[in-house]
PDB file of N, CA and C in Angstrom:
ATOM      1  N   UNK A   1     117.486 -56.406   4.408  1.00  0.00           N
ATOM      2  CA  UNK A   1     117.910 -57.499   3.542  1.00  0.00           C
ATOM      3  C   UNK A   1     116.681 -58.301   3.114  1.00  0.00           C
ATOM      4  N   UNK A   2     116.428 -58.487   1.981  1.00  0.00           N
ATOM      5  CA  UNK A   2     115.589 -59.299   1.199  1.00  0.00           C
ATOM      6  C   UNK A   2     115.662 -60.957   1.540  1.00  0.00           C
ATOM      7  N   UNK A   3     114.497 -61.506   1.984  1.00  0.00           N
ATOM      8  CA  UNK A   3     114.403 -63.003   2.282  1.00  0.00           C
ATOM      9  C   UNK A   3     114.969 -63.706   1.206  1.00  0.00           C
ATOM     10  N   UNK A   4     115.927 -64.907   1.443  1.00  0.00           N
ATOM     11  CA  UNK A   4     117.128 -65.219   0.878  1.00  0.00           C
ATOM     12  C   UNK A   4     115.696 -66.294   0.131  1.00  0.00           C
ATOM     13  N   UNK A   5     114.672 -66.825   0.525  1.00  0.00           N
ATOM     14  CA  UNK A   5     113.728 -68.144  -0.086  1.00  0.00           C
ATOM     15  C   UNK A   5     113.607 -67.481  -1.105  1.00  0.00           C
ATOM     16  N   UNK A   6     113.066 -66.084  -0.823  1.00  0.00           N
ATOM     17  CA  UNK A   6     112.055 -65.184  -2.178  1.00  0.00           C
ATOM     18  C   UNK A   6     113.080 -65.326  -3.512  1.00  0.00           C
ATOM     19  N   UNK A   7     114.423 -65.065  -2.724  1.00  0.00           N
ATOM     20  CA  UNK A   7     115.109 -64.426  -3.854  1.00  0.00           C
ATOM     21  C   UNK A   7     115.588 -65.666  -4.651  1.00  0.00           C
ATOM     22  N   UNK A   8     115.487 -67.023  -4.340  1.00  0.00           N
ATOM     23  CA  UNK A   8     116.038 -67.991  -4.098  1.00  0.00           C
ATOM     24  C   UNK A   8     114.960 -68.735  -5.469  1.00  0.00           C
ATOM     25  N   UNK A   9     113.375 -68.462  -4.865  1.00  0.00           N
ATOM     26  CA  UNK A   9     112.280 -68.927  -5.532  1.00  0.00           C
ATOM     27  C   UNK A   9     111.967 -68.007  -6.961  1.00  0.00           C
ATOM     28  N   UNK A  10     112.369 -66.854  -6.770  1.00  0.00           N
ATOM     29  CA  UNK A  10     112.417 -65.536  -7.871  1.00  0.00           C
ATOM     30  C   UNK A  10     113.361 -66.693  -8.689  1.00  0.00           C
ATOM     31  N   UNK A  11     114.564 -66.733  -8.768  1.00  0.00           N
ATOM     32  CA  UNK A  11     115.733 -67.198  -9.563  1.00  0.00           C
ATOM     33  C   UNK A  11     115.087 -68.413  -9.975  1.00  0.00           C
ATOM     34  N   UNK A  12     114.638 -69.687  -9.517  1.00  0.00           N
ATOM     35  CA  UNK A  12     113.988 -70.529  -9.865  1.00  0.00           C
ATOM     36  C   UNK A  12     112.700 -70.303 -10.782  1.00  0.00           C
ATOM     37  N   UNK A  13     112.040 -69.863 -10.794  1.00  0.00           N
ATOM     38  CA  UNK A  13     110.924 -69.314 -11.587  1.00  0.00           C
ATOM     39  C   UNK A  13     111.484 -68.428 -13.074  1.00  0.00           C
ATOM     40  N   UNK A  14     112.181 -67.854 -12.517  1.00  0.00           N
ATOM     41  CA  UNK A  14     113.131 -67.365 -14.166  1.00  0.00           C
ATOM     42  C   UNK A  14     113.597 -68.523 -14.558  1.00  0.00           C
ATOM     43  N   UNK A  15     114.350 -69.075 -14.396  1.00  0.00           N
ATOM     44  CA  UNK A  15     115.460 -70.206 -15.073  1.00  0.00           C
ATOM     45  C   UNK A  15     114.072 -70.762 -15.125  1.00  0.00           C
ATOM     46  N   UNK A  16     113.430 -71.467 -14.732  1.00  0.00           N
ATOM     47  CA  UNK A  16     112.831 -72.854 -15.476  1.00  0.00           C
ATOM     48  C   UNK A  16     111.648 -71.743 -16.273  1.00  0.00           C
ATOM     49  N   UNK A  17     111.309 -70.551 -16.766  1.00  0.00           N
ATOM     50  CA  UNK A  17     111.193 -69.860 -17.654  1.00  0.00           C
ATOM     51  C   UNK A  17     111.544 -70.232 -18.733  1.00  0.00           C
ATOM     52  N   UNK A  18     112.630 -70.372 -18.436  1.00  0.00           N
ATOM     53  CA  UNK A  18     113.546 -69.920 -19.862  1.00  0.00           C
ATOM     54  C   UNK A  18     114.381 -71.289 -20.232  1.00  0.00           C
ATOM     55  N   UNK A  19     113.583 -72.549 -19.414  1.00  0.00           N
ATOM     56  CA  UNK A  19     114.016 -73.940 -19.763  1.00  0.00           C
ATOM     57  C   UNK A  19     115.540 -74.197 -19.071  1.00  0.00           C
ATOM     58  N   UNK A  20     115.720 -73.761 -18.780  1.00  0.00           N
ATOM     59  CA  UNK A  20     117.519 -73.771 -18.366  1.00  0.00           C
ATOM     60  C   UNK A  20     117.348 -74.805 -16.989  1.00  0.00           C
ATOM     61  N   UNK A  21     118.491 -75.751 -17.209  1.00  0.00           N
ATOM     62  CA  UNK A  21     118.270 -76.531 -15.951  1.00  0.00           C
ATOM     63  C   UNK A  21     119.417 -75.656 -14.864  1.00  0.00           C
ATOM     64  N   UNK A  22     119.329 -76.063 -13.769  1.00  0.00           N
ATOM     65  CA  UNK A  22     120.627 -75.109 -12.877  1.00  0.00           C
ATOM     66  C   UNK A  22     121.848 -75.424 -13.369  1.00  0.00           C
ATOM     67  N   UNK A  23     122.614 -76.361 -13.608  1.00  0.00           N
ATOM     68  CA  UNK A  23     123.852 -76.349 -14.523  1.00  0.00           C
ATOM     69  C   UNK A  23     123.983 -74.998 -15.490  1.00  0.00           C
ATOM     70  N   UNK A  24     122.526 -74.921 -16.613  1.00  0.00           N
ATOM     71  CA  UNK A  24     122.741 -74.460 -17.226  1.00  0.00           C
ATOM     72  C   UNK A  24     123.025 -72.815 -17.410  1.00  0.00           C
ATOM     73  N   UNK A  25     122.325 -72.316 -15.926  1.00  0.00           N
ATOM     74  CA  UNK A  25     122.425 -71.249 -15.548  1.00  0.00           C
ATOM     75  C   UNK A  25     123.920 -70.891 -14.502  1.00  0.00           C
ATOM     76  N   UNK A  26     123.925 -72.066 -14.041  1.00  0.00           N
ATOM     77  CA  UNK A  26     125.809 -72.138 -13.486  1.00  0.00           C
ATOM     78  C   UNK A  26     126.891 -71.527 -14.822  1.00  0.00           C
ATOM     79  N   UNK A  27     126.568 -72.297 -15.914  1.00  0.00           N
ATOM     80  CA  UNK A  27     127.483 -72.171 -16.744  1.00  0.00           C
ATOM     81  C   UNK A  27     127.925 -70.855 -17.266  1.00  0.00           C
ATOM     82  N   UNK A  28     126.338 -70.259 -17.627  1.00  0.00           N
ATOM     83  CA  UNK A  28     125.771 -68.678 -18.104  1.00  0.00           C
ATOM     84  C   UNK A  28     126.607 -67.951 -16.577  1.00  0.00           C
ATOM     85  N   UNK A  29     126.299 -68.203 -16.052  1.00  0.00           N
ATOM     86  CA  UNK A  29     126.992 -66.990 -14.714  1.00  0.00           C
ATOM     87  C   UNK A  29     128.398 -67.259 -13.967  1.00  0.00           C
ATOM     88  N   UNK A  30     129.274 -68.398 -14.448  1.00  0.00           N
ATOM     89  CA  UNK A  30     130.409 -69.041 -14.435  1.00  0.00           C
ATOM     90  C   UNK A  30     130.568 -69.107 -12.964  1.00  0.00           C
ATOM     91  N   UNK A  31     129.520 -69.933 -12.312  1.00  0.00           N
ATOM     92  CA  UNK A  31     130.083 -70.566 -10.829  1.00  0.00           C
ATOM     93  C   UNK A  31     129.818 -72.250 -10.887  1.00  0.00           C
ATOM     94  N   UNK A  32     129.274 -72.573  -9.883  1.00  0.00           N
ATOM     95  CA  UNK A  32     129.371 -74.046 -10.010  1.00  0.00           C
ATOM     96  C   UNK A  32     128.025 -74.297 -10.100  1.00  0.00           C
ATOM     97  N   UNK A  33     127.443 -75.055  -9.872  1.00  0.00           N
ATOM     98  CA  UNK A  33     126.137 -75.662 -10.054  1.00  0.00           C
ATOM     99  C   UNK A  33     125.498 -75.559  -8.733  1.00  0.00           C
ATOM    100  N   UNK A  34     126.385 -75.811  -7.711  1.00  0.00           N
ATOM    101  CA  UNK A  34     125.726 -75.902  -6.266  1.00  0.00           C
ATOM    102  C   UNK A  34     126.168 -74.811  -5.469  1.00  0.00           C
ATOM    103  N   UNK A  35     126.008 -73.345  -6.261  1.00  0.00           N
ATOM    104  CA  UNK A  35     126.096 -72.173  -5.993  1.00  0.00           C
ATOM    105  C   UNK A  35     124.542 -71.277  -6.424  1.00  0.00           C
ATOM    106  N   UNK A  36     123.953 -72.194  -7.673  1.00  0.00           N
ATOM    107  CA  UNK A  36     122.849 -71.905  -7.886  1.00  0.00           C
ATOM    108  C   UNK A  36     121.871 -73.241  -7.058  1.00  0.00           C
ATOM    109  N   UNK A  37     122.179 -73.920  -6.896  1.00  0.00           N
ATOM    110  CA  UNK A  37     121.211 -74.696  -5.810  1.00  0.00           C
ATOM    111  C   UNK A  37     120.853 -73.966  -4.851  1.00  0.00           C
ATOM    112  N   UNK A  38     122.300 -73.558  -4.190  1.00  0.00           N
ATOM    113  CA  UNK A  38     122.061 -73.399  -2.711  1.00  0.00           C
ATOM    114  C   UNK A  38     121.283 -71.733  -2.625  1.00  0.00           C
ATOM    115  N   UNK A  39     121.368 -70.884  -3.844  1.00  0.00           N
ATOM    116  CA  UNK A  39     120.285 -69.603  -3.750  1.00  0.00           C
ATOM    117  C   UNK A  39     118.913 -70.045  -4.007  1.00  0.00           C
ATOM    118  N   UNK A  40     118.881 -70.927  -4.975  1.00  0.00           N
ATOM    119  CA  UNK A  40     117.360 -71.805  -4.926  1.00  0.00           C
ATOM    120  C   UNK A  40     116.604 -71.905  -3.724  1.00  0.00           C
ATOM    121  N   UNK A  41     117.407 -72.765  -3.427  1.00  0.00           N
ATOM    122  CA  UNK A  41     117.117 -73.322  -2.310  1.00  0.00           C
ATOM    123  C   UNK A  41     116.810 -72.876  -0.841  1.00  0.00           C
ATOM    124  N   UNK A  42     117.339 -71.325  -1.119  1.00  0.00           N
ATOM    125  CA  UNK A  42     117.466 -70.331   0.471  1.00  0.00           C
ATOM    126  C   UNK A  42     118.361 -70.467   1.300  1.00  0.00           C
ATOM    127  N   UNK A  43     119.781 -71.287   0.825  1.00  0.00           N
ATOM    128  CA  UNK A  43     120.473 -71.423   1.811  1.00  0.00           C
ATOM    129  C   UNK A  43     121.950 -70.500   1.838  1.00  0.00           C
ATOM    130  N   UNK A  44     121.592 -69.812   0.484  1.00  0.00           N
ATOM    131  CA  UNK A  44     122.651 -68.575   0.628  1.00  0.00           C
ATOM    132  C   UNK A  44     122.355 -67.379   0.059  1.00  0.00           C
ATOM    133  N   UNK A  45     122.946 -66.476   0.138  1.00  0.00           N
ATOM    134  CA  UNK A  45     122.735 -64.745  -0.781  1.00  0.00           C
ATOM    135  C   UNK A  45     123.251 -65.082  -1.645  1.00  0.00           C
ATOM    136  N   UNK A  46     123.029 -64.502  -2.860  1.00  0.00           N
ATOM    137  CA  UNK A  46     124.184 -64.140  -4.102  1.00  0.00           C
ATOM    138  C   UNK A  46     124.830 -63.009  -3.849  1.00  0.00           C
ATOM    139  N   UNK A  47     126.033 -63.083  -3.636  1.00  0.00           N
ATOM    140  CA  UNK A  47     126.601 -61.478  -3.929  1.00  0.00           C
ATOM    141  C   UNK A  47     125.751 -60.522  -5.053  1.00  0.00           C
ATOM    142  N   UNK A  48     126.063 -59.498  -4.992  1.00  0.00           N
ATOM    143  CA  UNK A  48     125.236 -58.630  -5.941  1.00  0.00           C
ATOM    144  C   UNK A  48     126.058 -58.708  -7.572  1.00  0.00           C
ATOM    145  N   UNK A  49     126.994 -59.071  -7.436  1.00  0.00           N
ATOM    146  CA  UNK A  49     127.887 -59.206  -8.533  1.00  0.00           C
ATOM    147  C   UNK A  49     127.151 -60.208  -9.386  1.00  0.00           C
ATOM    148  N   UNK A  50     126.579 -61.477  -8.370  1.00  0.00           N
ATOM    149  CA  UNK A  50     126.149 -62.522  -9.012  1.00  0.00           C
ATOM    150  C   UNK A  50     125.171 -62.438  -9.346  1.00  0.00           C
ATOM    151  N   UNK A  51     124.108 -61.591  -8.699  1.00  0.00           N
ATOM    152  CA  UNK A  51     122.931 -61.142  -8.567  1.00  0.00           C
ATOM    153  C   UNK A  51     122.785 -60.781 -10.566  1.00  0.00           C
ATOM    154  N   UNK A  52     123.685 -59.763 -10.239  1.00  0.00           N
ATOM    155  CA  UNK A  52     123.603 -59.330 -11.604  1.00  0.00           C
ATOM    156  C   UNK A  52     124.210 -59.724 -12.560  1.00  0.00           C
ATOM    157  N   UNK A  53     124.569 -60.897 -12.556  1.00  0.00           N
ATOM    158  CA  UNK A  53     125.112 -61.882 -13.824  1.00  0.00           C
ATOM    159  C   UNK A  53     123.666 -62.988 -14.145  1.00  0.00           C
ATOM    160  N   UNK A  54     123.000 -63.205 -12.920  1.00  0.00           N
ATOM    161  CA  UNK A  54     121.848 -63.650 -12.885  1.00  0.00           C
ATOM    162  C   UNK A  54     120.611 -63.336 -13.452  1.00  0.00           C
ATOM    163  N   UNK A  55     120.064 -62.391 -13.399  1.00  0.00           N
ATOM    164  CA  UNK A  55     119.921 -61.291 -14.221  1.00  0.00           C
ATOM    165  C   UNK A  55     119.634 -60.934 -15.624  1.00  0.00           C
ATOM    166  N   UNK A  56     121.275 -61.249 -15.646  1.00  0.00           N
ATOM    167  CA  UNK A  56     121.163 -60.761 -17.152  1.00  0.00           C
ATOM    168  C   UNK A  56     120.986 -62.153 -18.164  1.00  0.00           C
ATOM    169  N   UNK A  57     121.459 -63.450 -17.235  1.00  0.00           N
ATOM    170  CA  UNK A  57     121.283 -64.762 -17.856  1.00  0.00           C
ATOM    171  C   UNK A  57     119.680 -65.097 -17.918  1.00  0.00           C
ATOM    172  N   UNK A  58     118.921 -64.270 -17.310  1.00  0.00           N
ATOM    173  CA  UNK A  58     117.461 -64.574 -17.310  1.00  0.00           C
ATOM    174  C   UNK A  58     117.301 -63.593 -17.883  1.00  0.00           C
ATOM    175  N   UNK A  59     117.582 -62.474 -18.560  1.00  0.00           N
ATOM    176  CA  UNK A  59     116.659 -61.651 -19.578  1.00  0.00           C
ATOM    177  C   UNK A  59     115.728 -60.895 -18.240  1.00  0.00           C
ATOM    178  N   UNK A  60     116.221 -60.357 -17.280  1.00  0.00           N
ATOM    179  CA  UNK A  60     115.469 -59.666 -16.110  1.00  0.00           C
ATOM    180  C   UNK A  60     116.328 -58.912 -15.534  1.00  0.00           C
ATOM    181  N   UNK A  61     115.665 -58.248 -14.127  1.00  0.00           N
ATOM    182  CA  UNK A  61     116.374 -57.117 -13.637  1.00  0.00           C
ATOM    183  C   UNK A  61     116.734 -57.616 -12.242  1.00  0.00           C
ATOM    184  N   UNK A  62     117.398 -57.154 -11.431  1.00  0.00           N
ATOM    185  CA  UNK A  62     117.731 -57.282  -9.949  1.00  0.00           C
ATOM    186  C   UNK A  62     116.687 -57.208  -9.414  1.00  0.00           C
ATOM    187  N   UNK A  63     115.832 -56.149  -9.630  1.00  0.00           N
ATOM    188  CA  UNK A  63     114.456 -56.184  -8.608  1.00  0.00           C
ATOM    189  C   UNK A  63     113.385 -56.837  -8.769  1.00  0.00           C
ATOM    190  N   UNK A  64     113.405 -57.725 -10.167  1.00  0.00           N
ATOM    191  CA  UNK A  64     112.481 -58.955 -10.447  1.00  0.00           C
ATOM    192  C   UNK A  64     113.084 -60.142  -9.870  1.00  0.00           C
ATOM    193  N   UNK A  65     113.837 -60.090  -9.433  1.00  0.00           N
ATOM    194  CA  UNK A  65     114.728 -61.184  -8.286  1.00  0.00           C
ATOM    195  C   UNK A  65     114.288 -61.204  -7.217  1.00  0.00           C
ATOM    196  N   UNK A  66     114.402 -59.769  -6.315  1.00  0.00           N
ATOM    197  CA  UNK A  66     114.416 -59.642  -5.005  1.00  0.00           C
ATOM    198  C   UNK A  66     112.677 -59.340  -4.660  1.00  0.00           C
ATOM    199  N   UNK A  67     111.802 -59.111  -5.471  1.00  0.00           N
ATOM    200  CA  UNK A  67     110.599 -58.992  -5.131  1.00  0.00           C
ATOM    201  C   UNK A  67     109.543 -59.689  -5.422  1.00  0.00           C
ATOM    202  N   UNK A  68     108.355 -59.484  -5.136  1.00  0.00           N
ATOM    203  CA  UNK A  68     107.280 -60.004  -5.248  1.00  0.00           C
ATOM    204  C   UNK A  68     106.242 -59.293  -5.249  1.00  0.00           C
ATOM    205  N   UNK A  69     104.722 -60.059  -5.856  1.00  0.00           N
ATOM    206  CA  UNK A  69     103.864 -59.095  -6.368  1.00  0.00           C
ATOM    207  C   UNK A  69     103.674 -58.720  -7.490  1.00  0.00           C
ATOM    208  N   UNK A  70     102.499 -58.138  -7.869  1.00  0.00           N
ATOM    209  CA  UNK A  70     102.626 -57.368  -9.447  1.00  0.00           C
ATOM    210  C   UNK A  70     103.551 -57.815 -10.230  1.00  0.00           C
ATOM    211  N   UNK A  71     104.289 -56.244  -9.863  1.00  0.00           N
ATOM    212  CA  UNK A  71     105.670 -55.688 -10.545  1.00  0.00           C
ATOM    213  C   UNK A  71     106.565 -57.476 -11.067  1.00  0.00           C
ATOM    214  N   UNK A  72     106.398 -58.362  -9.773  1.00  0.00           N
ATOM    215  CA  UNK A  72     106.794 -59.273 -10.517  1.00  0.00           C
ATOM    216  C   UNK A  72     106.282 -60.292 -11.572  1.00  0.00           C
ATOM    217  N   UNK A  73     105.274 -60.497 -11.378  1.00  0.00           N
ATOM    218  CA  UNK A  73     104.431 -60.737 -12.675  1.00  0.00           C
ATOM    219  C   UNK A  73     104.675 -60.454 -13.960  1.00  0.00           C
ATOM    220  N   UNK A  74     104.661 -59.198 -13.824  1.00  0.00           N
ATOM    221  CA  UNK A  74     104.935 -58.607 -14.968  1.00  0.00           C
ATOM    222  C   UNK A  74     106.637 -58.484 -15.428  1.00  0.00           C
ATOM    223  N   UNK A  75     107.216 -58.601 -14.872  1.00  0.00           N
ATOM    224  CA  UNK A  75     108.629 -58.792 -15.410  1.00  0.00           C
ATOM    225  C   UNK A  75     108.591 -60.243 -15.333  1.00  0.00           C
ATOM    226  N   UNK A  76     108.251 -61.709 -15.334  1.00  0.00           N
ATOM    227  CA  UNK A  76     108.408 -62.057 -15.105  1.00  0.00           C
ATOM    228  C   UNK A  76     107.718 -62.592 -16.655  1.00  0.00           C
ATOM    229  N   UNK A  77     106.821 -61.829 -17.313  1.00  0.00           N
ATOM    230  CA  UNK A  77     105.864 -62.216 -18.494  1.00  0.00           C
ATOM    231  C   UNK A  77     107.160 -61.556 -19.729  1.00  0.00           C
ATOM    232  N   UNK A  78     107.644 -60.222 -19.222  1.00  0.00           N
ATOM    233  CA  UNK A  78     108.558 -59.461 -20.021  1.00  0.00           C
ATOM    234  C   UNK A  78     109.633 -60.822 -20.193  1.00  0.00           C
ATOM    235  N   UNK A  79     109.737 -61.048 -19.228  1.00  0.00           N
ATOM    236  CA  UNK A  79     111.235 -62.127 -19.692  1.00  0.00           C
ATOM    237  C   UNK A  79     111.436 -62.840 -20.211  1.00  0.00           C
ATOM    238  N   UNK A  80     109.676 -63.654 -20.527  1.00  0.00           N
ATOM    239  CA  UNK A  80     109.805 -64.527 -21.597  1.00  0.00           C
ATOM    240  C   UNK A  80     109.699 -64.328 -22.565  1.00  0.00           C
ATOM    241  N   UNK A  81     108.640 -63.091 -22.792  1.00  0.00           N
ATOM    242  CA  UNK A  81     108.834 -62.302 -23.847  1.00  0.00           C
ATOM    243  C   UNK A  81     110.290 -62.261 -24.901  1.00  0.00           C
ATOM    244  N   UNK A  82     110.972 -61.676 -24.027  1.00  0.00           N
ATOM    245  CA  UNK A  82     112.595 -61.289 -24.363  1.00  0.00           C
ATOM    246  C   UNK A  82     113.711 -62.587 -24.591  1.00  0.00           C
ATOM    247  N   UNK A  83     113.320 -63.422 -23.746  1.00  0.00           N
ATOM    248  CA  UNK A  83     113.588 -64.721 -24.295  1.00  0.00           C
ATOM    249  C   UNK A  83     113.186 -65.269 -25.134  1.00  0.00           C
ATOM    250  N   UNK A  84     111.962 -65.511 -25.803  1.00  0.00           N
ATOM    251  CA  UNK A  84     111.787 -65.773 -26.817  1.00  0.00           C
ATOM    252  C   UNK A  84     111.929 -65.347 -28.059  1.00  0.00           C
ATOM    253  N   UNK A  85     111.708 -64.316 -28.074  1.00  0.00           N
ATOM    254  CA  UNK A  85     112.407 -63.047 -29.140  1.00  0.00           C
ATOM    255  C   UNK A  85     113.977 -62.959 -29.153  1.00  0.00           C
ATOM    256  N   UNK A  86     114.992 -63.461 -28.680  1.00  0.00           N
ATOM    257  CA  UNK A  86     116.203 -63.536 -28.317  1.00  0.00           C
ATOM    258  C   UNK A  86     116.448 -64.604 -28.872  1.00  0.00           C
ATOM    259  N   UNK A  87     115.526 -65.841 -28.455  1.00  0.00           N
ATOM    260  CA  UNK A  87     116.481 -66.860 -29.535  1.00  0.00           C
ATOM    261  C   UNK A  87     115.898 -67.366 -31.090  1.00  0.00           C
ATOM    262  N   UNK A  88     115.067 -66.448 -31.180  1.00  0.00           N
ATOM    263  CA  UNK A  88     114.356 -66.311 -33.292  1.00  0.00           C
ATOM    264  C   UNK A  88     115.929 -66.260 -33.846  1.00  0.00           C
ATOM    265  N   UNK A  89     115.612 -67.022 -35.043  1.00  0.00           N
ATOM    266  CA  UNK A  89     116.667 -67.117 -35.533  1.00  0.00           C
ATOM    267  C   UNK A  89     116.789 -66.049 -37.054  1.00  0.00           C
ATOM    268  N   UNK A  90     115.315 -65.959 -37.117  1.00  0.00           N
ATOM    269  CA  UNK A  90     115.645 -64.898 -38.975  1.00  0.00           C
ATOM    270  C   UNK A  90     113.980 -64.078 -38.649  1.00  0.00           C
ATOM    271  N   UNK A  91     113.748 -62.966 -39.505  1.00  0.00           N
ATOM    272  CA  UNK A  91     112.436 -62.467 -39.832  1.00  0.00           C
ATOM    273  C   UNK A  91     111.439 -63.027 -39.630  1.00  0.00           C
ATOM    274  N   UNK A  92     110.890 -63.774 -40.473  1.00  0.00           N
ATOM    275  CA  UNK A  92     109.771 -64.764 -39.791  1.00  0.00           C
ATOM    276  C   UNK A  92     109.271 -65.109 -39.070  1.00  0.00           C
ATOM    277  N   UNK A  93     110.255 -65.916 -37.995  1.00  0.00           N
ATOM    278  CA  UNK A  93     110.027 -66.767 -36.473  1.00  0.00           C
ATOM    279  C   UNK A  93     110.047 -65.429 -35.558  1.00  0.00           C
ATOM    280  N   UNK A  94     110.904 -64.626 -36.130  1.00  0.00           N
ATOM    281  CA  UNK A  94     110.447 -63.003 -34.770  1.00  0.00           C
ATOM    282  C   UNK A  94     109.276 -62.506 -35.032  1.00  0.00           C
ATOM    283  N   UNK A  95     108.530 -62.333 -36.458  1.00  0.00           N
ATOM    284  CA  UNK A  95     107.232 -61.581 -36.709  1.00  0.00           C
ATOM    285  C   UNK A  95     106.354 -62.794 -36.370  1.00  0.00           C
ATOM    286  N   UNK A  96     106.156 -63.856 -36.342  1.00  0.00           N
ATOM    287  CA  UNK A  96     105.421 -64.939 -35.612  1.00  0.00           C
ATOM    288  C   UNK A  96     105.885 -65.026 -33.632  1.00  0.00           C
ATOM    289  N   UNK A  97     107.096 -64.895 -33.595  1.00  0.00           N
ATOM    290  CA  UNK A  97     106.738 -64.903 -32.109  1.00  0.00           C
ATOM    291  C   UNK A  97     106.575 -63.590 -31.483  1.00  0.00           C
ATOM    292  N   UNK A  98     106.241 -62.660 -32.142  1.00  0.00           N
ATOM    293  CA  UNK A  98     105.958 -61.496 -31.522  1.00  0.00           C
ATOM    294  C   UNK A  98     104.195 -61.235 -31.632  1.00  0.00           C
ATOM    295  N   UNK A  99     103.409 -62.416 -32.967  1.00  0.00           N
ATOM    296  CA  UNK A  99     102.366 -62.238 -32.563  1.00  0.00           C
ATOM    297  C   UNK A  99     101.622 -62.603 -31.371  1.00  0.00           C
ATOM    298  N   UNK A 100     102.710 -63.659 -31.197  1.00  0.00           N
ATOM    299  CA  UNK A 100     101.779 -65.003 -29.821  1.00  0.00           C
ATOM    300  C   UNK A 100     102.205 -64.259 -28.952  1.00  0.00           C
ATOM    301  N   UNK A 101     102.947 -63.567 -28.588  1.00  0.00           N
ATOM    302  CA  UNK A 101     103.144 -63.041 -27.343  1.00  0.00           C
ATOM    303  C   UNK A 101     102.845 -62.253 -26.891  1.00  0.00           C
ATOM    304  N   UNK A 102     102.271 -60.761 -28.278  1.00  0.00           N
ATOM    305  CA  UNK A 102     101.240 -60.189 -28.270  1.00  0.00           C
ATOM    306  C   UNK A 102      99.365 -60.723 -27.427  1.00  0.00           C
ATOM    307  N   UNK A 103      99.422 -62.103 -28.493  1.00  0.00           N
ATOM    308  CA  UNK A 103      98.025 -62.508 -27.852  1.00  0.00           C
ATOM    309  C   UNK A 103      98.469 -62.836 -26.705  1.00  0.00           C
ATOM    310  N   UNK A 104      99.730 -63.412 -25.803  1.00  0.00           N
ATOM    311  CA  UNK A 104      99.280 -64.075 -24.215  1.00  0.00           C
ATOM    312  C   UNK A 104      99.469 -62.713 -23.901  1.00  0.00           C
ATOM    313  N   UNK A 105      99.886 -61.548 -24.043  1.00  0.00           N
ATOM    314  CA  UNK A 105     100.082 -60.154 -22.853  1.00  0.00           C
ATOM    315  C   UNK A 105      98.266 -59.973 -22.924  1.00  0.00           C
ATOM    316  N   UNK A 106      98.290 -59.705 -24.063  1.00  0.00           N
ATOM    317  CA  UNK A 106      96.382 -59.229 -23.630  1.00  0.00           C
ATOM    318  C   UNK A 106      95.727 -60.523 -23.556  1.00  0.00           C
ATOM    319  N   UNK A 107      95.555 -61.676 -23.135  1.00  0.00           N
ATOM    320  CA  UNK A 107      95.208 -62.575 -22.024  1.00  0.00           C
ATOM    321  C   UNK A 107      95.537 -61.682 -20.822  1.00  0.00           C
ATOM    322  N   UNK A 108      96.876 -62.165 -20.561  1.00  0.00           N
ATOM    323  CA  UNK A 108      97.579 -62.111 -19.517  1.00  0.00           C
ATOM    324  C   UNK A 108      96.993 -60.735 -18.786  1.00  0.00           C
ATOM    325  N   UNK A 109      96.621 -59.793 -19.074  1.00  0.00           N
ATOM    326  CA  UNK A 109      96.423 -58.632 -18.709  1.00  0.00           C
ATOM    327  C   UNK A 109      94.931 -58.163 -19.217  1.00  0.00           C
ATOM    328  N   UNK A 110      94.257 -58.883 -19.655  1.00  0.00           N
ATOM    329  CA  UNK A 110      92.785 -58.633 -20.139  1.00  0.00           C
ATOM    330  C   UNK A 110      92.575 -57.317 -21.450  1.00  0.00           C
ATOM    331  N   UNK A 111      93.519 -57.177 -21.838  1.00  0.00           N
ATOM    332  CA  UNK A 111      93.369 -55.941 -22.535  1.00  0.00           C
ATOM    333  C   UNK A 111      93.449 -57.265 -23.752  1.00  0.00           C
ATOM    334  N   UNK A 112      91.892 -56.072 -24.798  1.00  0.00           N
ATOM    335  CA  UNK A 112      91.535 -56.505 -26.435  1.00  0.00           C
ATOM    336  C   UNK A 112      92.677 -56.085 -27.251  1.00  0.00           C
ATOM    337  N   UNK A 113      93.250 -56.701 -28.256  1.00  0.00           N
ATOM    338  CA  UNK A 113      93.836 -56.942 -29.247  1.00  0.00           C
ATOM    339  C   UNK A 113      93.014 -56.301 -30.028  1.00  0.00           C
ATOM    340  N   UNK A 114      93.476 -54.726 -30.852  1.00  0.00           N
ATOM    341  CA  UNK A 114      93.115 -54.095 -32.026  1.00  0.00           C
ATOM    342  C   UNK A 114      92.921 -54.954 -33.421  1.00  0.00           C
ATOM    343  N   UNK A 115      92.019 -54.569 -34.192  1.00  0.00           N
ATOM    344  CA  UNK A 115      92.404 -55.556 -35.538  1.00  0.00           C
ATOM    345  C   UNK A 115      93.335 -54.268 -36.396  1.00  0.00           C
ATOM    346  N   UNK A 116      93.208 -55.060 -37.249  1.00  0.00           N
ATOM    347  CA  UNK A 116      94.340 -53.836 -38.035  1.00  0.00           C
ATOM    348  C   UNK A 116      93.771 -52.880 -38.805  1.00  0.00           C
ATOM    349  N   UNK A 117      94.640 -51.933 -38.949  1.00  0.00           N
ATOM    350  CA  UNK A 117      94.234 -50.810 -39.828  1.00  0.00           C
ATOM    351  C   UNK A 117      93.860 -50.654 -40.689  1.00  0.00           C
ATOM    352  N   UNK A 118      92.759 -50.178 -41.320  1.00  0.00           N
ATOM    353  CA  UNK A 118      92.274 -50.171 -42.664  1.00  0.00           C
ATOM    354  C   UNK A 118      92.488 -49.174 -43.377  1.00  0.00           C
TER     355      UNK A 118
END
């Protein structure tokens, strides 16, 4: 069984990602508010049911929940990614937020940004 803090601190680190206060992620996964405290917080499991309503309200996977390391890093960069690209509203604001997010991955990961094709 996966340490209930990790999984607790995983869920916290997504949601305030993605701006969501815990209400707001209560609402997205239809429990109460102090159902997402108390996984915050380490003082309970999520069922896996919830796990994966959780999840999907963060634009992530079950095992970017339950782990740490790397792998989480990097899903953890994907999610905002996907969140941000998720709430563009027309053409434009997606071909603009897909450049910036382009430039923070190669920050984020040290890899150069190609110029364009000639």
């Amino acid at each position: 069984m996966r340490d209930v803090s990790l999984i607790g601190m995983n869920v916290k680190k997504f949601r305030m990602l993605h701006d969501l206060t815990q209400n707001d992620l209560a609402v997205k996964c239809h429990v109460a508010v102090g159902t997402i405290r108390n996984i915050e917080c380490g003082v309970r499991y999520p069922s896996l049911d919830l796990l994966m309503d959780i999840a999907e309200a963060l634009y992530t996977t079950v095992d970017s929940l339950i782990q740490d390391g790397e792998k989480n890093e990097i899903a953890l960069c994907v999610s905002g990614i996907v969140g941000r690209i998720a709430r563009c509203d027309n053409s434009s604001e997606l071909a603009q937020t897909l450049l910036e997010t382009t430039e923070i991955i190669c920050k984020r990961f040290g890899v150069e940004k190609r110029g364009d094709a000639e």
